[in-house]
Structure formats: C-alpha cells, structure tokens
N, C-alpha and C. Protein backbone atom coordinates (compact mmCIF):
# COMPACT_ATOMS: atom_id res chain seq x y z
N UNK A 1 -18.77 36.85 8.10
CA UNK A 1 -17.59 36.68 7.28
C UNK A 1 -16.54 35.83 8.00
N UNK A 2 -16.59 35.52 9.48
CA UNK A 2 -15.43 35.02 10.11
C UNK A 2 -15.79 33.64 9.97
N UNK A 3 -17.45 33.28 8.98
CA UNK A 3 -17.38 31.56 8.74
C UNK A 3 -16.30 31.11 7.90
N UNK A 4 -16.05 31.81 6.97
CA UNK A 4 -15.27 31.98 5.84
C UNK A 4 -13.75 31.26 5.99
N UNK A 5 -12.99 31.43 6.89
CA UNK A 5 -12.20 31.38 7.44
C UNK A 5 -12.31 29.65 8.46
N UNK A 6 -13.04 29.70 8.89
CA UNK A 6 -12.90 28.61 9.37
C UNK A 6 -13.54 27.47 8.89
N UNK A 7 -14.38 27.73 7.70
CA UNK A 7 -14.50 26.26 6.85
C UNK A 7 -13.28 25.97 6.14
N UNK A 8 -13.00 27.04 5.50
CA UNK A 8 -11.55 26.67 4.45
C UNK A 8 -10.54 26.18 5.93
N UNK A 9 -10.38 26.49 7.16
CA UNK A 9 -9.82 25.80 7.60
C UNK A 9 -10.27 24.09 8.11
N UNK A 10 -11.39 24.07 8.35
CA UNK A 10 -12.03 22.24 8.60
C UNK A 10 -11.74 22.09 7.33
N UNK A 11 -11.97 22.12 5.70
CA UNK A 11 -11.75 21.69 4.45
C UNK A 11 -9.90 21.23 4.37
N UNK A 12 -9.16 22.24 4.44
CA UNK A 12 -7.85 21.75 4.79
C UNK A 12 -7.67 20.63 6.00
N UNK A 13 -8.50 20.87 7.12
CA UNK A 13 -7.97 19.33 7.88
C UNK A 13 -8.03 18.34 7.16
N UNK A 14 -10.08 18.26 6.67
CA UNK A 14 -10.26 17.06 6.15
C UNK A 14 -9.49 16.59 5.16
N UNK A 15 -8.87 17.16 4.25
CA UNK A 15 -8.32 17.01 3.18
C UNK A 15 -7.04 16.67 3.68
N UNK A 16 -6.54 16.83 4.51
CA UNK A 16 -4.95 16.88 5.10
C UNK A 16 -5.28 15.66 5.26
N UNK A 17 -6.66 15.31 6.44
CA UNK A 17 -6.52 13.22 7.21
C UNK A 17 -6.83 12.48 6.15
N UNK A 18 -7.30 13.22 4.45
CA UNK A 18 -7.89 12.13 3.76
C UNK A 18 -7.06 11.28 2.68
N UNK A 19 -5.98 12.55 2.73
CA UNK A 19 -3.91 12.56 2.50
C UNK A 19 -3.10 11.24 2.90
N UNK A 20 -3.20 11.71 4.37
CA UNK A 20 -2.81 10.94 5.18
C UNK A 20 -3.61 9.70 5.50
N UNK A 21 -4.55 9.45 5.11
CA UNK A 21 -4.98 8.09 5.05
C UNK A 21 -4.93 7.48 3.91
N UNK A 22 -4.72 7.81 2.66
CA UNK A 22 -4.48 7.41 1.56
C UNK A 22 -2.95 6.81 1.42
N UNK A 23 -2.28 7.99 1.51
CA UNK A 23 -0.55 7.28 2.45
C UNK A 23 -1.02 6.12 2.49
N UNK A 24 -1.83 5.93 4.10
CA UNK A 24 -1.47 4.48 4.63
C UNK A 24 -1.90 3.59 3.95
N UNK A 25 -2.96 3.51 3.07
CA UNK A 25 -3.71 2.55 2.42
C UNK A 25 -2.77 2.06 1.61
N UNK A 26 -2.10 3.30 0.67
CA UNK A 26 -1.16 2.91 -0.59
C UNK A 26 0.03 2.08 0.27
N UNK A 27 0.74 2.48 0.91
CA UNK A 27 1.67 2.07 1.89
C UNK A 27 1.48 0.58 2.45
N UNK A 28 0.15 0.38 2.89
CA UNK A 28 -0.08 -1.23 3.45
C UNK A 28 -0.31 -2.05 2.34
N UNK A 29 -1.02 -1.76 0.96
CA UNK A 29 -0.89 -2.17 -0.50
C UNK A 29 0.36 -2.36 -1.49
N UNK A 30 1.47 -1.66 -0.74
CA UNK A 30 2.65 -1.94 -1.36
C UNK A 30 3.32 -2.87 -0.65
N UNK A 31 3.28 -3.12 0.51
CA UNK A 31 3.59 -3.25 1.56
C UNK A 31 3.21 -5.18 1.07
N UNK A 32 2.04 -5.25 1.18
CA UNK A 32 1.32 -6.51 0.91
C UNK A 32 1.44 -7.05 -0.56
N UNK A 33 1.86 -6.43 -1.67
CA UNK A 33 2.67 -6.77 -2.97
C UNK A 33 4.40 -7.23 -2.80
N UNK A 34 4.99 -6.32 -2.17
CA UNK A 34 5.70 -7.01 -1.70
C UNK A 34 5.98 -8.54 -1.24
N UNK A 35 5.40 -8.43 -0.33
CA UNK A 35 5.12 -9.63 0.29
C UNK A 35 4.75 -10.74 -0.40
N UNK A 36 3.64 -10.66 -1.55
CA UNK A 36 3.32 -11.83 -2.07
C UNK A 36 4.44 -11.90 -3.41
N UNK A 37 5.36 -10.92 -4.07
CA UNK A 37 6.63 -11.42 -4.49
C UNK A 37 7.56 -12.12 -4.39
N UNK A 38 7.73 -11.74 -2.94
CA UNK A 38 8.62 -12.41 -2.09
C UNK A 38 7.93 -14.17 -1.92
N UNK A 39 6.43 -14.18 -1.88
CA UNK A 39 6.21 -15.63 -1.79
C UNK A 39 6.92 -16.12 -3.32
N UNK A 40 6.09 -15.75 -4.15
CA UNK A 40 6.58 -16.27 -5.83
C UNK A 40 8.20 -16.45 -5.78
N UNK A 41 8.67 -15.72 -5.36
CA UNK A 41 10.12 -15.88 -5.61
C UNK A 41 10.89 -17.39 -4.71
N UNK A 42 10.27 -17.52 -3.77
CA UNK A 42 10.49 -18.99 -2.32
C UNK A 42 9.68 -20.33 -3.43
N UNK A 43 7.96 -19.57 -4.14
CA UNK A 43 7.94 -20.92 -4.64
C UNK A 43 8.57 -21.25 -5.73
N UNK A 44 9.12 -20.36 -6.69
CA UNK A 44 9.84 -20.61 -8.23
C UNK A 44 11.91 -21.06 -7.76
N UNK A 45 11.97 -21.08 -6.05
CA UNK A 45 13.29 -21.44 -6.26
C UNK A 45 13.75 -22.49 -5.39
N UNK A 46 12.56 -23.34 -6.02
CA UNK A 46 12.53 -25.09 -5.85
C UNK A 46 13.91 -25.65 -6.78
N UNK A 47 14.12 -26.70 -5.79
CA UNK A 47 15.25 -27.23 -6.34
C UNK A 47 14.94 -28.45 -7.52
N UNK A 48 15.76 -28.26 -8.73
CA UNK A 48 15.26 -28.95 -10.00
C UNK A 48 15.51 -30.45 -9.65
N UNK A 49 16.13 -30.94 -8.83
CA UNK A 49 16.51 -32.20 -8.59
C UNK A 49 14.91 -33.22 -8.72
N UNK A 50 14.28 -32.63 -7.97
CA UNK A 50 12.92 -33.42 -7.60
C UNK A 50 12.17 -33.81 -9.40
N UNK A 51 12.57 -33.13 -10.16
CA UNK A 51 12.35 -33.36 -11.14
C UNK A 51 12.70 -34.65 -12.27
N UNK A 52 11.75 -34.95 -12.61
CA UNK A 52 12.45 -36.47 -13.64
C UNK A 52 12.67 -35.79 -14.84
N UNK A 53 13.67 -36.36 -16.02
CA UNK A 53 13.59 -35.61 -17.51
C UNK A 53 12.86 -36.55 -18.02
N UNK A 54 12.35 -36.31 -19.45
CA UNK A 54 11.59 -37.31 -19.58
C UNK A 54 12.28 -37.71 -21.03
C-alpha cells in the first residue's frame, strides 16, 4: 500500500515539469510573436516620400 503514495507523488512531479515546460514553450511563442509584430510595424512605417503618385 505504501506504492500508492508514492506514484501519486512521481505523477504530481511529472505533471508539475510538464506545467512548467509548457509555461516556457507558450512564453518563448509569445515571446517570438511579439517580435515578428514589432518587425511588421518597422516595415509598414516606411516613409511615403519614396513614393511617386501616379
């Protein structure tokens, strides 16, 4: 009976690092959306001058 006890405790680790690695995944994925906003936003704030009207 004292297995009992210590799988439900390895099940809570694993589940705790699989938490915590999900965090980081979501976290470096937001992280990296960011980032490519921030490009769109540098290339859409070109200056209109370079432009001819037609």
């Amino acid at each position: 009976m004292a297995e009992v006890p210590d799988d439900i405790e390895k099940l809570l680790s694993d589940v705790r690092k699989t938490i915590c690695d999900n965090k980081q995944f979501i976290e470096k994925l937001t992280d990296d959306a960011v980032e490519i906003d921030r490009g769109d936003e540098r290339d859409s704030a070109l200056p209109e001058e370079g432009f001819e009207e037609l």
